[in-house]
C-alpha atoms as a PDB file:
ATOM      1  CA  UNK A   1      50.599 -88.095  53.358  1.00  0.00           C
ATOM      2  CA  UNK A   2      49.897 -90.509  55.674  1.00  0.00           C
ATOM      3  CA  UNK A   3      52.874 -92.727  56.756  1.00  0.00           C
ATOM      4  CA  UNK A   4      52.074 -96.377  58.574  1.00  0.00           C
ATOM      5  CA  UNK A   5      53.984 -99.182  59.393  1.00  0.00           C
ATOM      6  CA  UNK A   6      52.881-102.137  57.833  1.00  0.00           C
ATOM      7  CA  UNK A   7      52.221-103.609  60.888  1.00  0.00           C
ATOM      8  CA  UNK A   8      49.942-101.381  61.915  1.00  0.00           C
ATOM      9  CA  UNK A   9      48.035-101.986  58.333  1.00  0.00           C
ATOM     10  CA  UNK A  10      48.008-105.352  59.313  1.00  0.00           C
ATOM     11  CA  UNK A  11      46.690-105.175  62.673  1.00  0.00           C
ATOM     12  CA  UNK A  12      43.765-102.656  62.046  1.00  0.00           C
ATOM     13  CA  UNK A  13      42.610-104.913  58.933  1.00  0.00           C
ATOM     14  CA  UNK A  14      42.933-107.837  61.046  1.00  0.00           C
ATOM     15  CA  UNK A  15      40.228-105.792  63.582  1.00  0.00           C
ATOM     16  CA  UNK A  16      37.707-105.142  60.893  1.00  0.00           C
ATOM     17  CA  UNK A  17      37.459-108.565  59.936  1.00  0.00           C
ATOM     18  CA  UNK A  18      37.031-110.085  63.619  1.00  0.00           C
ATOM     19  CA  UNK A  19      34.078-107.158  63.725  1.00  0.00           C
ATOM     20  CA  UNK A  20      32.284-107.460  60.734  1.00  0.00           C
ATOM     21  CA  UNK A  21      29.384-107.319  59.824  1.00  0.00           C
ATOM     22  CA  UNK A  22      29.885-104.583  63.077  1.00  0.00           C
ATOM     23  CA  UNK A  23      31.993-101.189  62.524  1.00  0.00           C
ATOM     24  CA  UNK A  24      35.021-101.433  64.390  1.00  0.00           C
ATOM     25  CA  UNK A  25      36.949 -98.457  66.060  1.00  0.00           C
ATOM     26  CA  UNK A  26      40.598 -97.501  67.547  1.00  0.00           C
ATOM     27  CA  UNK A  27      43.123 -95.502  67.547  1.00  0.00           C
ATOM     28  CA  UNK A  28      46.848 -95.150  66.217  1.00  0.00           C
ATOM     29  CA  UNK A  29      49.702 -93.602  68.863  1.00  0.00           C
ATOM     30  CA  UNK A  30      53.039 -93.152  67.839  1.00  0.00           C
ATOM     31  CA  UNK A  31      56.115 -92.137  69.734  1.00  0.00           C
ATOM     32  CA  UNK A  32      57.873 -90.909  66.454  1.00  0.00           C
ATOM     33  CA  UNK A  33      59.739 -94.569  65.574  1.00  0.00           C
ATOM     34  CA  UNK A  34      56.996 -97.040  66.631  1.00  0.00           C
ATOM     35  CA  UNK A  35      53.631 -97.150  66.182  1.00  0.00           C
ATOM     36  CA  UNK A  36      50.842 -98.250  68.983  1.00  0.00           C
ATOM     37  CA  UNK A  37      47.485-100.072  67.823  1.00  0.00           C
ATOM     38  CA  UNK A  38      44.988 -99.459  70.829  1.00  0.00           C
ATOM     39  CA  UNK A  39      41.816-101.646  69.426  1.00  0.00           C
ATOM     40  CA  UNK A  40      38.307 -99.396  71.285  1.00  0.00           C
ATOM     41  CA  UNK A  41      35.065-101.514  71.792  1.00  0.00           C
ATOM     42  CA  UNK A  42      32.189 -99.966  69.697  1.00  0.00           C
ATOM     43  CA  UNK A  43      29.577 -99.507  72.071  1.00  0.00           C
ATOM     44  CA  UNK A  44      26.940 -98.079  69.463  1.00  0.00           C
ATOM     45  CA  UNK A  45      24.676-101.557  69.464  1.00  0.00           C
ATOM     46  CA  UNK A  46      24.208-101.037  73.461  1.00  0.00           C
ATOM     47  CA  UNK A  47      23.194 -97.281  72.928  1.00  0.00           C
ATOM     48  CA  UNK A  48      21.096 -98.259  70.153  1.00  0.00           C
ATOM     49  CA  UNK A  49      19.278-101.192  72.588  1.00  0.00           C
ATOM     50  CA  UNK A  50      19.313 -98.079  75.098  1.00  0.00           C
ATOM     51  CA  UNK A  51      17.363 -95.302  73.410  1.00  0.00           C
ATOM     52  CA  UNK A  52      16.963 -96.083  69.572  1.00  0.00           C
ATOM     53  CA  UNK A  53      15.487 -92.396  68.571  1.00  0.00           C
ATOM     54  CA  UNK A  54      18.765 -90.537  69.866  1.00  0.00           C
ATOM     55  CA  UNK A  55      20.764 -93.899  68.214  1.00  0.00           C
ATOM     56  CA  UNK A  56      18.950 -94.488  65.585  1.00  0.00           C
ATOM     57  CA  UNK A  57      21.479 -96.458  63.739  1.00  0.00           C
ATOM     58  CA  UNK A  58      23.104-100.071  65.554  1.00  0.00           C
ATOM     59  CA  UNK A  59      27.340-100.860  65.211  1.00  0.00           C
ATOM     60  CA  UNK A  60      26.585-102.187  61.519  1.00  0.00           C
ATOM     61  CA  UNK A  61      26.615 -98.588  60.527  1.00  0.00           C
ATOM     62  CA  UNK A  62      27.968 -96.548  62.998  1.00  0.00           C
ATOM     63  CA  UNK A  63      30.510 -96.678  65.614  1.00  0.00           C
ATOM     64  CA  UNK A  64      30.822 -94.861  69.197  1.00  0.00           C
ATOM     65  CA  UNK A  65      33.774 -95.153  71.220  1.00  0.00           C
ATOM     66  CA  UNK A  66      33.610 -96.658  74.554  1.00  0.00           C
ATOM     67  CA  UNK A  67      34.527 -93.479  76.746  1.00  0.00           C
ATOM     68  CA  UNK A  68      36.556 -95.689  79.147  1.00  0.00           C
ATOM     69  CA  UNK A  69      38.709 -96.700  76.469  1.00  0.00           C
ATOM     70  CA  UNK A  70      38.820 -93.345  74.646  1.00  0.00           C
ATOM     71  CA  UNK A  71      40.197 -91.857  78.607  1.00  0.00           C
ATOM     72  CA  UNK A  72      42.728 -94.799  78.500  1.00  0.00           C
ATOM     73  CA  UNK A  73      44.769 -94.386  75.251  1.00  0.00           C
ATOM     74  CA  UNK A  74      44.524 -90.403  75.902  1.00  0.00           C
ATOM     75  CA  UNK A  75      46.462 -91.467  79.360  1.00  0.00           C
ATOM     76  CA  UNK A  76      48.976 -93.548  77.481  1.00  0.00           C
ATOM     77  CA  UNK A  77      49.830 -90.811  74.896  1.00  0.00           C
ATOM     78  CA  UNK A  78      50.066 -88.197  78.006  1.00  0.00           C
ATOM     79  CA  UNK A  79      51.890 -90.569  80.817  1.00  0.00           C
ATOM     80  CA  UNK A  80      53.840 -92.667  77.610  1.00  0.00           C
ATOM     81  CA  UNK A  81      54.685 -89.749  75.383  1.00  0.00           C
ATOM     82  CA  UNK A  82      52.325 -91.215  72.434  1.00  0.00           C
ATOM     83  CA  UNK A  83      50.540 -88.357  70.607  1.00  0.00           C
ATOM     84  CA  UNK A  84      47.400 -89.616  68.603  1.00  0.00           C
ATOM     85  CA  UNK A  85      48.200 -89.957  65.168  1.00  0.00           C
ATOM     86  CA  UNK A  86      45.045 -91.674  63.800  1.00  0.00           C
ATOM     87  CA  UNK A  87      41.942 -92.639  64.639  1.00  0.00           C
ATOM     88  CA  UNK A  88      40.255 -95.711  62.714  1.00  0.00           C
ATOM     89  CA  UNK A  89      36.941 -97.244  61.903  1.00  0.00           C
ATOM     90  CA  UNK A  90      35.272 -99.493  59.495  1.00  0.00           C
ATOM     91  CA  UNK A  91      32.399 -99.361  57.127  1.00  0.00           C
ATOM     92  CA  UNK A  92      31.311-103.012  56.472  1.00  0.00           C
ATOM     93  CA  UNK A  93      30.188-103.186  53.110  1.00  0.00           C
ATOM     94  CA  UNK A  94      30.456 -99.710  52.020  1.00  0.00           C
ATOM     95  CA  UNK A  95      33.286 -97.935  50.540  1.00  0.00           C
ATOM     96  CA  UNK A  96      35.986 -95.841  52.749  1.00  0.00           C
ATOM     97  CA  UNK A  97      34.439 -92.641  53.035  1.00  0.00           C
ATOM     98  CA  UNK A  98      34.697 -89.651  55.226  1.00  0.00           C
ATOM     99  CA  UNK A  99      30.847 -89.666  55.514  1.00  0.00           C
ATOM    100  CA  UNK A 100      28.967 -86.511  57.293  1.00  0.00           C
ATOM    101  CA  UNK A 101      28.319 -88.269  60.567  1.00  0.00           C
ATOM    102  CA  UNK A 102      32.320 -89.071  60.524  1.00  0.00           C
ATOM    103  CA  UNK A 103      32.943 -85.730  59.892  1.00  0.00           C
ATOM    104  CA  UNK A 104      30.731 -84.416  62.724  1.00  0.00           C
ATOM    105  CA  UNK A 105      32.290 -86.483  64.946  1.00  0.00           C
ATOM    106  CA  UNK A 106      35.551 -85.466  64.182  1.00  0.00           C
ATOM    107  CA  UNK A 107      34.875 -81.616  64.841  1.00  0.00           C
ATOM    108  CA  UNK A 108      32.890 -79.369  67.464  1.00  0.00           C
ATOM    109  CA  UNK A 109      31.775 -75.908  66.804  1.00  0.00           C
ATOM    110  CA  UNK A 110      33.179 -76.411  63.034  1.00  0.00           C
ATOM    111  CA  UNK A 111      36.601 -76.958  63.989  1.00  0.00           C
ATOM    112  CA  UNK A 112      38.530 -80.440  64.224  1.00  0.00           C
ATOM    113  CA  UNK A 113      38.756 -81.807  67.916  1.00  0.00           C
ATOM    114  CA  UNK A 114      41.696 -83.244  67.019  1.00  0.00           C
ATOM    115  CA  UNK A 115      43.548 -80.866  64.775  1.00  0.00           C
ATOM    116  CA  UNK A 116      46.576 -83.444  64.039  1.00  0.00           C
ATOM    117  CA  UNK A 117      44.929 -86.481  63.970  1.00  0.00           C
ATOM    118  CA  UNK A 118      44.790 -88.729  60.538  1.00  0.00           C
ATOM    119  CA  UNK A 119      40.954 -89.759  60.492  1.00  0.00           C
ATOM    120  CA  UNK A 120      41.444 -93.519  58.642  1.00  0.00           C
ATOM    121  CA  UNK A 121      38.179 -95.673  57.049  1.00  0.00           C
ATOM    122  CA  UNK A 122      38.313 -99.218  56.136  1.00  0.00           C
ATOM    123  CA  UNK A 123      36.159-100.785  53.402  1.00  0.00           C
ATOM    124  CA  UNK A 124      35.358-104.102  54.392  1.00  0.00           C
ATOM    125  CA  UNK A 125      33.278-106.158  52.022  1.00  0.00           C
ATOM    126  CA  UNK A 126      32.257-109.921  53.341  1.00  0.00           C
ATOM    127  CA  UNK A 127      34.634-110.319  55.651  1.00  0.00           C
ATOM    128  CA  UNK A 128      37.603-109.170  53.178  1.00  0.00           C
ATOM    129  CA  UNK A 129      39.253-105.509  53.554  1.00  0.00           C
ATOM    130  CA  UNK A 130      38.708-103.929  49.886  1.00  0.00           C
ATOM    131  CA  UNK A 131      39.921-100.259  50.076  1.00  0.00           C
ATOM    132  CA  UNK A 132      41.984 -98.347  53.314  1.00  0.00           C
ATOM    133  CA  UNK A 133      41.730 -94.427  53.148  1.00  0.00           C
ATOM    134  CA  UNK A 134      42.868 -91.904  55.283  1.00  0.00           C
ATOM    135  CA  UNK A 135      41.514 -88.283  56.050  1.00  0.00           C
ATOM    136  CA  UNK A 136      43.199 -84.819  56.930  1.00  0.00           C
ATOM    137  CA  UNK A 137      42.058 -81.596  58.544  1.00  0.00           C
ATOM    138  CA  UNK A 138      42.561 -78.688  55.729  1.00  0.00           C
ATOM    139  CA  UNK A 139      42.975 -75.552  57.390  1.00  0.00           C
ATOM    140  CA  UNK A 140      42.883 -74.162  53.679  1.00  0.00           C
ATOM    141  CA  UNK A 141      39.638 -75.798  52.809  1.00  0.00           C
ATOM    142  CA  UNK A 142      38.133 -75.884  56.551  1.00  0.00           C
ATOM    143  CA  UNK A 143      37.220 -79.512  55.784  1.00  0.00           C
ATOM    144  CA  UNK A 144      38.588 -82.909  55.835  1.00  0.00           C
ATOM    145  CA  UNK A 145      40.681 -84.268  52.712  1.00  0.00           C
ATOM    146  CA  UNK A 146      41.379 -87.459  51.796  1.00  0.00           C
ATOM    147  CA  UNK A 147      45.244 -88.093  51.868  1.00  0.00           C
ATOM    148  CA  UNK A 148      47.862 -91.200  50.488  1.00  0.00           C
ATOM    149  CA  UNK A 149      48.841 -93.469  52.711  1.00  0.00           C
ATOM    150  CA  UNK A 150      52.199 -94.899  52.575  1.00  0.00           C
ATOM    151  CA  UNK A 151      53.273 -97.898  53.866  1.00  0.00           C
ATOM    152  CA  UNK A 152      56.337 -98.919  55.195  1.00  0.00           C
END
């Protein structure tokens, strides 16, 4: 299971819906009793512009994250003591899956880059958040499972 603070519920919805139509990404740090939002620009629609046969697809369906912002919140969780707990993205109008290309970018060589990490996907729908689900490395089934989240 998946614990969050409902603030944290709050303020990842409240990124999908200033993104959409666009995927949004970020990541969750947590020092044990509070939890840190760190919001990541999507950079996939510049990429795309870039070189459209190795990104094929633009932010409305997939999401990169800004590598200056990805070597940021990994020097807050070092420097702040703020482990990773989750990282987040959004599928605007689609459901919350943990689709292959999430899954491939969530592991090299067939194992999970981050090992601990909750992977979370928000279903976003018109501008409204329908469904939040969250994903789990399995050693046991050496792939990712969904999991509850619990709020509170």
């Amino acid at each position: 299971m998946l614990a969050l603070q409902l603030d944290t519920l709050d303020r990842i919805h409240e990124h999908a819906k200033a993104e959409f139509p666009d995927e949004c990404c970020g990541i969750i740090l947590s020092d044990g009793a509070r939890e840190f939002v760190r919001e990541c620009r999507n950079i996939q629609n510049e990429r795309h512009a870039e070189d459209p046969e190795t990104y094929p697809r633009d932010a409305r369906t997939a999401y990169l994250i800004d590598p200056h912002d990805l070597i940021r919140v990994h020097k807050e969780a070092e420097t702040e003591g703020r482990p990773i707990k989750a990282f987040y993205h959004s599928h605007p109008n689609h459901d919350a899956y943990f689709s292959e290309k999430d899954k491939a970018d969530a592991t090299a060589w067939d194992e999970p880059v981050y090992p601990d990490a909750a992977y979370i996907v928000i279903s976003i729908y018109d501008g409204e958040v329908r469904t939040t689900r969250a994903y789990a490395w399995s050693e046991a089934d050496t792939d990712f499972i969904e999991m509850p989240i619990h709020e509170g």
